[in-house]
PDB file of N, CA and C in Angstrom:
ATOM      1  N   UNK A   1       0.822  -1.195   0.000  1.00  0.00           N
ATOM      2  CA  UNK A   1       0.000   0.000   0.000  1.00  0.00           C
ATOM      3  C   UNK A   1       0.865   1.258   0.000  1.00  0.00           C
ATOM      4  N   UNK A   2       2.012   1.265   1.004  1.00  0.00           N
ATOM      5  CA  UNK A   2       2.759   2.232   1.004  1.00  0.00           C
ATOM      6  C   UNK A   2       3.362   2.696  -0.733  1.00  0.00           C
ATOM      7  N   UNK A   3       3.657   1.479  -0.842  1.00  0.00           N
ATOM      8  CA  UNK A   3       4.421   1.408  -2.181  1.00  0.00           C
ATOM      9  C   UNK A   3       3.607   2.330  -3.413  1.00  0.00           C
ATOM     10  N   UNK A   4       2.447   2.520  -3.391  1.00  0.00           N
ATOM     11  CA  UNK A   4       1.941   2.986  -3.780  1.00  0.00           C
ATOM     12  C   UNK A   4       1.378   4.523  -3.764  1.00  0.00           C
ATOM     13  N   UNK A   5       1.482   4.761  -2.368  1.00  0.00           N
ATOM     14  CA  UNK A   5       1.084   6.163  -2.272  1.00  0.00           C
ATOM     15  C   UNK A   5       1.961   7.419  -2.455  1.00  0.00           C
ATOM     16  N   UNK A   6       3.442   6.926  -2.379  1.00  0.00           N
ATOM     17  CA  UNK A   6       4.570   7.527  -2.818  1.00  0.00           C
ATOM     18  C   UNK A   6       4.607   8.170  -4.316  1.00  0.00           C
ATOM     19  N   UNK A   7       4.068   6.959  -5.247  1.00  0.00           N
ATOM     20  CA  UNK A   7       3.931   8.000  -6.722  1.00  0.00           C
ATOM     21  C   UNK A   7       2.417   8.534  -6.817  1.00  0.00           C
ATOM     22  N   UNK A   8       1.658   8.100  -5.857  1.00  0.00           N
ATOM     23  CA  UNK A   8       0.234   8.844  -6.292  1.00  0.00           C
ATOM     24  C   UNK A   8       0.465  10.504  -5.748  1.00  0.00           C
ATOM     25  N   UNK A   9       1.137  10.589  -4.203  1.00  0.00           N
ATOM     26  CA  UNK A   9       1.315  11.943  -3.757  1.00  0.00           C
ATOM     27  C   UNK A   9       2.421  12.514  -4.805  1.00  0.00           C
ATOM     28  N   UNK A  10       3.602  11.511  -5.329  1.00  0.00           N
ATOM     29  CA  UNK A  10       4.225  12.550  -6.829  1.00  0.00           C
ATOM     30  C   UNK A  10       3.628  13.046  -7.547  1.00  0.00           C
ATOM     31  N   UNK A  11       2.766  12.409  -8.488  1.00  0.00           N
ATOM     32  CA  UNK A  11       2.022  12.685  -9.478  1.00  0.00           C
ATOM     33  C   UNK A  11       0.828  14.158  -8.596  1.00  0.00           C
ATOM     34  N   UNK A  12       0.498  13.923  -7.323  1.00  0.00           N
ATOM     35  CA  UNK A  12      -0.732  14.692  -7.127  1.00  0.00           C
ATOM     36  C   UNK A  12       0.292  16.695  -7.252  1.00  0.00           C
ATOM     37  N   UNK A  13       1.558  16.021  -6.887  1.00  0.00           N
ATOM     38  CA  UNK A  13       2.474  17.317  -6.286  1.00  0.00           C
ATOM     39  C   UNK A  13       2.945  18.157  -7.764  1.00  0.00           C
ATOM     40  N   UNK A  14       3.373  17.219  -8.723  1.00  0.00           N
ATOM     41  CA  UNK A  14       3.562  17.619 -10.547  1.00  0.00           C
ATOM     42  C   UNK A  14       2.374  17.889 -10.692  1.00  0.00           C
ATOM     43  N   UNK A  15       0.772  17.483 -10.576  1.00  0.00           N
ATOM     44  CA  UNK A  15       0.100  18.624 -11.119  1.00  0.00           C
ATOM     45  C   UNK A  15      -0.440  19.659 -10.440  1.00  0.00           C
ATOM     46  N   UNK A  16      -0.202  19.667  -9.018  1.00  0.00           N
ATOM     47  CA  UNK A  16      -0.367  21.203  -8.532  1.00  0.00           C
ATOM     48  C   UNK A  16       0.600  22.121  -9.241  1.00  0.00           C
ATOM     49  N   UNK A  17       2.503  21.583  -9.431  1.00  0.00           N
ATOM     50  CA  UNK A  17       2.780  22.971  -9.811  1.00  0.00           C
ATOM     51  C   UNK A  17       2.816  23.267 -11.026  1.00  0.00           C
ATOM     52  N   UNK A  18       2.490  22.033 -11.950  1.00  0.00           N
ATOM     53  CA  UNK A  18       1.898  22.619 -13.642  1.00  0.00           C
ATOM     54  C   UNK A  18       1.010  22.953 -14.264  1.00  0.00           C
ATOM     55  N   UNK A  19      -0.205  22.840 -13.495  1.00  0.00           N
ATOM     56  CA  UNK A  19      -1.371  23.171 -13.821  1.00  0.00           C
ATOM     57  C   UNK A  19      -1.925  24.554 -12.660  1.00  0.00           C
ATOM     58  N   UNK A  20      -1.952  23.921 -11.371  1.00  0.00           N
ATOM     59  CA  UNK A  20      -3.439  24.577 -10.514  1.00  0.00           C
ATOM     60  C   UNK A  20      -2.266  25.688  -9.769  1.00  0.00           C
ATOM     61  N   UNK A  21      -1.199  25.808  -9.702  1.00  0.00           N
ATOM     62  CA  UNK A  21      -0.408  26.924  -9.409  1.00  0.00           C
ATOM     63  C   UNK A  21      -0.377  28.310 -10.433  1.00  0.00           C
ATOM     64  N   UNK A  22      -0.014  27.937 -11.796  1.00  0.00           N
ATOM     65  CA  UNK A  22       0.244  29.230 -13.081  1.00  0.00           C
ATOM     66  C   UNK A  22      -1.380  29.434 -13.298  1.00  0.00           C
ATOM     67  N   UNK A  23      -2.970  28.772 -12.774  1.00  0.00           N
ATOM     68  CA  UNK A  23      -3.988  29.158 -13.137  1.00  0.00           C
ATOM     69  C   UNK A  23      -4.122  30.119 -11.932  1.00  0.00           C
ATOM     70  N   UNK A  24      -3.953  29.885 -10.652  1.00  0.00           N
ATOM     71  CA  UNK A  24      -4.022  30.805  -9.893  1.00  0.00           C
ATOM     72  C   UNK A  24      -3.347  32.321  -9.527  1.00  0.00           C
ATOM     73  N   UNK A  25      -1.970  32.313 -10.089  1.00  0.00           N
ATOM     74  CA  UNK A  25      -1.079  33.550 -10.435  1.00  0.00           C
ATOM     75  C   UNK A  25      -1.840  34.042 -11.532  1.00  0.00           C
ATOM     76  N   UNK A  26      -2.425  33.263 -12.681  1.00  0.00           N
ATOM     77  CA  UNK A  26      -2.856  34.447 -13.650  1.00  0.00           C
ATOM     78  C   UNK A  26      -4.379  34.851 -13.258  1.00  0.00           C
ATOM     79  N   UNK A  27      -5.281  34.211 -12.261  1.00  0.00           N
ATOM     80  CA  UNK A  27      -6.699  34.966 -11.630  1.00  0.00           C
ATOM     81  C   UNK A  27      -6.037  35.791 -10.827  1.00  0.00           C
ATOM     82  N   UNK A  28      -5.439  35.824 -10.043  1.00  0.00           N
ATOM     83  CA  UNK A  28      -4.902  37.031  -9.387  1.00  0.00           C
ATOM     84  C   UNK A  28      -4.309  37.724  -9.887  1.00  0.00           C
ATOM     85  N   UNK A  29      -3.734  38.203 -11.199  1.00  0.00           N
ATOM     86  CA  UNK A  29      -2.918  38.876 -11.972  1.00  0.00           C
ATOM     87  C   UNK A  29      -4.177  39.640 -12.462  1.00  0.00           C
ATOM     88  N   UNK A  30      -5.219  39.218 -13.311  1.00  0.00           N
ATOM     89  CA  UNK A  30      -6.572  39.419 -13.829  1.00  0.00           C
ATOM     90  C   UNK A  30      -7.543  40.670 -12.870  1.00  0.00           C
ATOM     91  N   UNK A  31      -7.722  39.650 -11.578  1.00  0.00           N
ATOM     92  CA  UNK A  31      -8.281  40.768 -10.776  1.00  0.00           C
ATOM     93  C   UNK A  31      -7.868  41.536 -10.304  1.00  0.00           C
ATOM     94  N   UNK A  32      -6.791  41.975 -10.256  1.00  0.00           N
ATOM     95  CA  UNK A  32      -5.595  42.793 -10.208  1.00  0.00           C
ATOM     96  C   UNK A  32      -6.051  44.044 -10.912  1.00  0.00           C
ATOM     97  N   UNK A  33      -5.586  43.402 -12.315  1.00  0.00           N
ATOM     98  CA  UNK A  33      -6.192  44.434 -13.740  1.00  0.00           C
ATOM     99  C   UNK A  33      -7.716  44.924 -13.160  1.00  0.00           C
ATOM    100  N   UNK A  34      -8.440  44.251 -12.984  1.00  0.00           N
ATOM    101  CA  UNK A  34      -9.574  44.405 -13.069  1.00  0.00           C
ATOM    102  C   UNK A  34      -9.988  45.468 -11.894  1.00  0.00           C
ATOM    103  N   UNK A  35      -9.693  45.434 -10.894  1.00  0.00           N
ATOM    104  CA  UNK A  35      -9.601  46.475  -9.603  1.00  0.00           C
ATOM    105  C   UNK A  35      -9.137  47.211 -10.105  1.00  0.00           C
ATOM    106  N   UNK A  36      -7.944  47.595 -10.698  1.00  0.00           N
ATOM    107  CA  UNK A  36      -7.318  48.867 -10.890  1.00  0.00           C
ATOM    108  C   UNK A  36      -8.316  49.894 -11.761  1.00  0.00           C
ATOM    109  N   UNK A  37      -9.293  49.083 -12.518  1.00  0.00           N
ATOM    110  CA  UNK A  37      -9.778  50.445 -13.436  1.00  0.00           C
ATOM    111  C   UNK A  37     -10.967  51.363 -12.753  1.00  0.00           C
ATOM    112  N   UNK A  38     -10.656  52.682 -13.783  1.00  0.00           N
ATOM    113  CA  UNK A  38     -11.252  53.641 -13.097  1.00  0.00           C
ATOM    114  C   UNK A  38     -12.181  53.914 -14.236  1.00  0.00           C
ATOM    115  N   UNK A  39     -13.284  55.251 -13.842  1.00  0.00           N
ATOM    116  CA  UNK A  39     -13.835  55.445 -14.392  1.00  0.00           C
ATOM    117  C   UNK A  39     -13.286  56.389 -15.724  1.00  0.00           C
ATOM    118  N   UNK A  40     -13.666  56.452 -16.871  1.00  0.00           N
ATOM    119  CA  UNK A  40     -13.291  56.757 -17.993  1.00  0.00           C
ATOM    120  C   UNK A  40     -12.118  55.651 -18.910  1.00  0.00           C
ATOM    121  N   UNK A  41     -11.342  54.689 -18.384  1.00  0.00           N
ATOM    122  CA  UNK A  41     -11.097  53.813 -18.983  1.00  0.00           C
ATOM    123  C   UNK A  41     -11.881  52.988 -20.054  1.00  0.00           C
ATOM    124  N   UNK A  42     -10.678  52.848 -21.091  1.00  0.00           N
ATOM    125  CA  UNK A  42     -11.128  52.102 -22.379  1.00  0.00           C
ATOM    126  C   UNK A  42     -10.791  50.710 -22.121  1.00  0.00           C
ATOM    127  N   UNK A  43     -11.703  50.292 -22.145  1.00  0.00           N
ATOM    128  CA  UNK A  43     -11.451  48.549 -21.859  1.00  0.00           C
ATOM    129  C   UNK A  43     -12.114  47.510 -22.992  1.00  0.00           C
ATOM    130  N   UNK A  44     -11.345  46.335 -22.796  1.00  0.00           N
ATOM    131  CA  UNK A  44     -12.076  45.608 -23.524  1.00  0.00           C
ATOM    132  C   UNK A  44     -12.900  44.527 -23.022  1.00  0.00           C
ATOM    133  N   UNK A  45     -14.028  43.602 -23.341  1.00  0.00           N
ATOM    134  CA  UNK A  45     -14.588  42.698 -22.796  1.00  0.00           C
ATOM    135  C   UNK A  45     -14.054  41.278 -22.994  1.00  0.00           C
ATOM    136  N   UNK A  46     -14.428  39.596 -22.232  1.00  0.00           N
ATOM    137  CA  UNK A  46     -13.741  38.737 -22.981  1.00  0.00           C
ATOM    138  C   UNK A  46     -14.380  38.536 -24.090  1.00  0.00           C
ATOM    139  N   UNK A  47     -15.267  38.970 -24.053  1.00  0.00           N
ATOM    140  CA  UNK A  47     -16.273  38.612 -25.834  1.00  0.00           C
ATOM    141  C   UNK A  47     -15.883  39.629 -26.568  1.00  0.00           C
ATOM    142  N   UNK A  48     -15.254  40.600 -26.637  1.00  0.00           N
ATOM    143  CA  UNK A  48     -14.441  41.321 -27.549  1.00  0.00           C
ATOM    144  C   UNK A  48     -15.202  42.627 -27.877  1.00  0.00           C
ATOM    145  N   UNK A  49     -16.055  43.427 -26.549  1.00  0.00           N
ATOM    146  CA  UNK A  49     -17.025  44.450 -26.768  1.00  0.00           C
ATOM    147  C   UNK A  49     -15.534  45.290 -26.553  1.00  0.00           C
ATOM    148  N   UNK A  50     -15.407  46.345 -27.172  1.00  0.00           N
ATOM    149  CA  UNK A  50     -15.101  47.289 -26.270  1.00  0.00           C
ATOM    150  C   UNK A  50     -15.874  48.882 -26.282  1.00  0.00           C
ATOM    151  N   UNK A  51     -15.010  49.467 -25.391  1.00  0.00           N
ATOM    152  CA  UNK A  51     -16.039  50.404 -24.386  1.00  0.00           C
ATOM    153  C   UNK A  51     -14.975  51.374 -23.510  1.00  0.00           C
ATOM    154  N   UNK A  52     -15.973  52.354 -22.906  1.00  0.00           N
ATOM    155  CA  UNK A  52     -15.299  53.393 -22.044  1.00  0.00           C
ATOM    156  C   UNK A  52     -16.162  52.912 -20.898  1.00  0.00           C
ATOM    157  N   UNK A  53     -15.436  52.785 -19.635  1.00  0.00           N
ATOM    158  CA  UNK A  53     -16.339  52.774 -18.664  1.00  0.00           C
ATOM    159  C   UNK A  53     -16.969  54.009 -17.625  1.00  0.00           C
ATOM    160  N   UNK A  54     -18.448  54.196 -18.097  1.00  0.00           N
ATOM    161  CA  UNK A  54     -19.242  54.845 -17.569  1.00  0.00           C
ATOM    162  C   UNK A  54     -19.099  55.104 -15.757  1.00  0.00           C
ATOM    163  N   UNK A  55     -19.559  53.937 -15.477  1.00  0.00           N
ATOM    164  CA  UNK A  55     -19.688  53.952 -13.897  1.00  0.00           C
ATOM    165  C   UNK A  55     -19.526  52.882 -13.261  1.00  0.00           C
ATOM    166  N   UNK A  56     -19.315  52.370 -12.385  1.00  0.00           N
ATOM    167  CA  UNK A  56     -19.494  50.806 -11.270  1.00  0.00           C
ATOM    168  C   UNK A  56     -20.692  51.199 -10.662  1.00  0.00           C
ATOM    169  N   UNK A  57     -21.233  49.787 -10.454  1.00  0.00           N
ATOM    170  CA  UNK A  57     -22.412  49.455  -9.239  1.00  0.00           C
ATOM    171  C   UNK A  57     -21.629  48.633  -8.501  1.00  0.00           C
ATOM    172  N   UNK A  58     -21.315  48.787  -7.572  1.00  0.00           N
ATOM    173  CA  UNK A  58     -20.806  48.064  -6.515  1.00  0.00           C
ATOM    174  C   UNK A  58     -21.371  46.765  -5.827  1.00  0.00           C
ATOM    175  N   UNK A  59     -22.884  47.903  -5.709  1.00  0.00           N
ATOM    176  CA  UNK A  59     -23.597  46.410  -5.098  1.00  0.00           C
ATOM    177  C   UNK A  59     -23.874  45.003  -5.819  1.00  0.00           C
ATOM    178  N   UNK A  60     -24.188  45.208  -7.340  1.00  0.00           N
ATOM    179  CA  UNK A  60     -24.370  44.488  -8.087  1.00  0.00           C
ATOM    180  C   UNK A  60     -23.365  43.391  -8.803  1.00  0.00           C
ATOM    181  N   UNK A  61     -21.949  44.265  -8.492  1.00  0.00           N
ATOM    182  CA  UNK A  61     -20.800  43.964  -9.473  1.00  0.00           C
ATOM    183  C   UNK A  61     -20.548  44.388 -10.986  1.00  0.00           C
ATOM    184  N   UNK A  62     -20.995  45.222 -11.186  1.00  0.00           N
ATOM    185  CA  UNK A  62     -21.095  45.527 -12.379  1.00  0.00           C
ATOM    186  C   UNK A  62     -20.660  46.948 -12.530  1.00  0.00           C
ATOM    187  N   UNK A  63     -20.145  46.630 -14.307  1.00  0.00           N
ATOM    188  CA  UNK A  63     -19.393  48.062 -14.822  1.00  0.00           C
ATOM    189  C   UNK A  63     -20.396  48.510 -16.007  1.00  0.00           C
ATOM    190  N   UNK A  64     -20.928  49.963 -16.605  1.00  0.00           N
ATOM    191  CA  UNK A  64     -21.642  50.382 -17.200  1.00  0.00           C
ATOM    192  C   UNK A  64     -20.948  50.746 -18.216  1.00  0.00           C
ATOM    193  N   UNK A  65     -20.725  50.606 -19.667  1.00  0.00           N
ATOM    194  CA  UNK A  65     -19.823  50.839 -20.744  1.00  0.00           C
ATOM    195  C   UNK A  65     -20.431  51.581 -22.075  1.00  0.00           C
ATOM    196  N   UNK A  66     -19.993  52.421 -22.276  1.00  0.00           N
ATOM    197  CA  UNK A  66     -20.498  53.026 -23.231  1.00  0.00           C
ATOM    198  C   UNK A  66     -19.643  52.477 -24.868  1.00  0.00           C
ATOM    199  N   UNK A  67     -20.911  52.411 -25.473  1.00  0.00           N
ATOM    200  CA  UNK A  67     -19.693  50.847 -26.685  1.00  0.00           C
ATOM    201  C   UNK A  67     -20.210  52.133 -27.791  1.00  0.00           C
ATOM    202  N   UNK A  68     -21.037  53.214 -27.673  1.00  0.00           N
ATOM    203  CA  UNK A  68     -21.050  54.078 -29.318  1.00  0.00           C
ATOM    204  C   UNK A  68     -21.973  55.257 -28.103  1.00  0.00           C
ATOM    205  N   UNK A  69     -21.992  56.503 -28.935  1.00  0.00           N
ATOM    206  CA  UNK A  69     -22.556  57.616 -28.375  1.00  0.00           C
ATOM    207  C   UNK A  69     -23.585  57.246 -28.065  1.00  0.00           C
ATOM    208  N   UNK A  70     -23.955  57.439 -26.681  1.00  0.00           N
ATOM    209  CA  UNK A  70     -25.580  57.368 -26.008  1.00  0.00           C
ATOM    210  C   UNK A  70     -25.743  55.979 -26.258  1.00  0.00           C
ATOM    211  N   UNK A  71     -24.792  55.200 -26.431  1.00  0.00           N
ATOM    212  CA  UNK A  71     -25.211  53.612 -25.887  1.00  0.00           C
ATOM    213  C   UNK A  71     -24.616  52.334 -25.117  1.00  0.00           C
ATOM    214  N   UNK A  72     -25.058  52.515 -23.949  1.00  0.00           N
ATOM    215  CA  UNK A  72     -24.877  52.249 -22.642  1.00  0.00           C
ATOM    216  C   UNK A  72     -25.109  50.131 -22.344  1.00  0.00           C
ATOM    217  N   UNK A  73     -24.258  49.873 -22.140  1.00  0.00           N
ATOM    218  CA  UNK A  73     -24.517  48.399 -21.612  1.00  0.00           C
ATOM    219  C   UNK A  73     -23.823  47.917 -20.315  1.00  0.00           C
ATOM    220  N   UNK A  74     -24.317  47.296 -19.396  1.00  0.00           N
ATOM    221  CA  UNK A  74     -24.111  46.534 -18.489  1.00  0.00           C
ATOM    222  C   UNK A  74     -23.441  45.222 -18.539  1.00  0.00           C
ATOM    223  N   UNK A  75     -22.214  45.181 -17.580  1.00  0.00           N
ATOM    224  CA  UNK A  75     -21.951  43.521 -18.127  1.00  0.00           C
ATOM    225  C   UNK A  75     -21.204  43.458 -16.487  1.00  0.00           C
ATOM    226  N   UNK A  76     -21.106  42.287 -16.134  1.00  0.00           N
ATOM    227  CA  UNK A  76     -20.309  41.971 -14.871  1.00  0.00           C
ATOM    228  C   UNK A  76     -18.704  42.384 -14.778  1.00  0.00           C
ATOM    229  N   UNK A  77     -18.403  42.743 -13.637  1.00  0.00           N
ATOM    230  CA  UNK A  77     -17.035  43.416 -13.689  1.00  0.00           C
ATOM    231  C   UNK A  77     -16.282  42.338 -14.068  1.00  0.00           C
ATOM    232  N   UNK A  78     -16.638  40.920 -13.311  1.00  0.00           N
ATOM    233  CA  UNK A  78     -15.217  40.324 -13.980  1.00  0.00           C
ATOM    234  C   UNK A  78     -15.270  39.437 -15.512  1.00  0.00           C
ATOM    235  N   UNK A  79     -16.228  40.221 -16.307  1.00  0.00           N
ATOM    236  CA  UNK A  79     -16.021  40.204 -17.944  1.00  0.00           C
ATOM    237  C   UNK A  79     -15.330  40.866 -18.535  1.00  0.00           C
ATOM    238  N   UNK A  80     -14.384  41.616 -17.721  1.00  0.00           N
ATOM    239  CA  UNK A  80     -13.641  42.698 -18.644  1.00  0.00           C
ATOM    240  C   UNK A  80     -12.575  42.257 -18.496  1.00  0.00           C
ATOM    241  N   UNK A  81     -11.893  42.093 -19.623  1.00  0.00           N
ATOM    242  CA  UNK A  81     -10.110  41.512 -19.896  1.00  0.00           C
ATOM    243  C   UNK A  81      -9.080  42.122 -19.615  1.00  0.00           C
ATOM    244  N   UNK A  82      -9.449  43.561 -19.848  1.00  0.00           N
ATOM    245  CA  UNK A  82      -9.051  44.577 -19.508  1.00  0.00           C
ATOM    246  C   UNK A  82      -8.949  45.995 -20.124  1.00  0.00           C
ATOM    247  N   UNK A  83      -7.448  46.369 -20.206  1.00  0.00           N
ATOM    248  CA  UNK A  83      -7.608  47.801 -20.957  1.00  0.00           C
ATOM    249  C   UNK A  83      -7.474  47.735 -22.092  1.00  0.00           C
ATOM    250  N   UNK A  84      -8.008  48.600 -23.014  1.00  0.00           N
ATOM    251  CA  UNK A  84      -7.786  48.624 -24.592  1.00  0.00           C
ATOM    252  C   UNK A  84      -5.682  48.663 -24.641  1.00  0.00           C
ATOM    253  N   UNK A  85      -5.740  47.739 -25.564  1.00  0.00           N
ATOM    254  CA  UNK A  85      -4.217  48.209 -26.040  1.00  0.00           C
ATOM    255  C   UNK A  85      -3.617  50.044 -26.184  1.00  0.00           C
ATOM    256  N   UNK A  86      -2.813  50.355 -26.208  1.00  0.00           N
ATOM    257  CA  UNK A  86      -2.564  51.872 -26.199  1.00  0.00           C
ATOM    258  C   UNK A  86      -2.174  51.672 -27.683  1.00  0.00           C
ATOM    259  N   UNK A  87      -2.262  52.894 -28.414  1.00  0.00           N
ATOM    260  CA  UNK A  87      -2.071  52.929 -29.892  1.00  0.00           C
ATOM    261  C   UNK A  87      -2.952  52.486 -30.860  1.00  0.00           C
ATOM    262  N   UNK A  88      -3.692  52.044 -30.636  1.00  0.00           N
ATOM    263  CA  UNK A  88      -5.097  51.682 -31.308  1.00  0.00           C
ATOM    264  C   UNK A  88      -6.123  52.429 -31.671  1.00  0.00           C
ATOM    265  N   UNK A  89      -7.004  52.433 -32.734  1.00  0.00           N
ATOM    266  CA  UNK A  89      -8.119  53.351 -33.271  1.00  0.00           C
ATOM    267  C   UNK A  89      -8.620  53.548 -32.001  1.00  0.00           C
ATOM    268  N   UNK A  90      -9.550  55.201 -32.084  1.00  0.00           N
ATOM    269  CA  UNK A  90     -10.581  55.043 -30.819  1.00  0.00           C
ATOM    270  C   UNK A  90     -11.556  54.419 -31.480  1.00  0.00           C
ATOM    271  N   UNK A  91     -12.372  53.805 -32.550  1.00  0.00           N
ATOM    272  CA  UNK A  91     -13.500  53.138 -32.855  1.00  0.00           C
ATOM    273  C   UNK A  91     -13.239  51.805 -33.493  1.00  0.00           C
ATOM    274  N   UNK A  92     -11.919  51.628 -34.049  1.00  0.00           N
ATOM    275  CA  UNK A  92     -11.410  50.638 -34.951  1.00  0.00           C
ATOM    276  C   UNK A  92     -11.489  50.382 -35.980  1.00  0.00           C
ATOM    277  N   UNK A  93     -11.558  51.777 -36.960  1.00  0.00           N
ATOM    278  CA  UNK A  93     -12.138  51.961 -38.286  1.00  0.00           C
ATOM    279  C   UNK A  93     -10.686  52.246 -38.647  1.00  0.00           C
ATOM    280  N   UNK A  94      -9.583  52.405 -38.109  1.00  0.00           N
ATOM    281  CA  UNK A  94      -8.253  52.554 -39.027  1.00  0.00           C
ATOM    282  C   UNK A  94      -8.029  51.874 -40.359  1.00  0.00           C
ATOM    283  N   UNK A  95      -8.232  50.827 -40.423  1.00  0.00           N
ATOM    284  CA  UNK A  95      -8.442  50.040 -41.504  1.00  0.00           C
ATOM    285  C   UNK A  95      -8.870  50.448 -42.503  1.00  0.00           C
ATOM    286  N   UNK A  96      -8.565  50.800 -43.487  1.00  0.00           N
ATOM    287  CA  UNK A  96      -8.820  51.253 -45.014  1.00  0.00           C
ATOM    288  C   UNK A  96      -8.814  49.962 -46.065  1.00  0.00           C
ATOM    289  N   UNK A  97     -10.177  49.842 -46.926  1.00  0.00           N
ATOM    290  CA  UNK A  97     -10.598  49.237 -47.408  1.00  0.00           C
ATOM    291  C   UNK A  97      -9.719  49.739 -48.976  1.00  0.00           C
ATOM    292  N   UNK A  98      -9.708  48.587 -49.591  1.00  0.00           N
ATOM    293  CA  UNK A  98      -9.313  48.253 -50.514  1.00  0.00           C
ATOM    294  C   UNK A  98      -7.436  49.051 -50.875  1.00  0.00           C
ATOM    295  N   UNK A  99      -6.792  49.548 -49.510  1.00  0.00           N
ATOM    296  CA  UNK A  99      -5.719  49.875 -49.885  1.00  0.00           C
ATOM    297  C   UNK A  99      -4.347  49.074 -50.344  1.00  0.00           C
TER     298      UNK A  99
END
């Protein structure tokens, strides 16, 4: 029995630090990002909205994003990936067609 529990606790110890260790440094890296923003930040969503953020509800969890003039959406704070890249269109129309 002994003989056995020696490579089961190996094996259990290799996948804590290759797997369930680097997933937990990068959720805490994430909410990190995610606390830090303020209001007027350009952020992006994980579904790929992006937006300026309007306001927080605290109670709710939620950030209010304005994705085009006068249009306002709600999504949970921790849907946001984070900040828009720096150097990027403000709408994402840089792109010129047929150049």
């Amino acid at each position: 029995m002994t003989d056995m529990l020696v490579p089961i606790i190996g094996m259990g110890l290799i996948f804590y630090f290759i797997v369930l260790a680097p997933q937990k440094k990068a959720r805490k890296k994430q909410q990190a990002v995610v606390e830090s923003l303020q209001k007027h930040d350009r952020v992006v969503s994980i579904g790929g909205i992006v937006g300026t953020i309007v306001s927080f509800d605290t109670s709710s969890d939620e950030v209010i994003l304005e994705v085009a003039p006068e249009t306002h959406i709600r999504m949970l704070r921790r849907s946001i990936q984070g900040p828009k890249a720096l150097g990027s269109d403000e709408d994402g129309a840089g792109d010129k067609v047929g150049k």
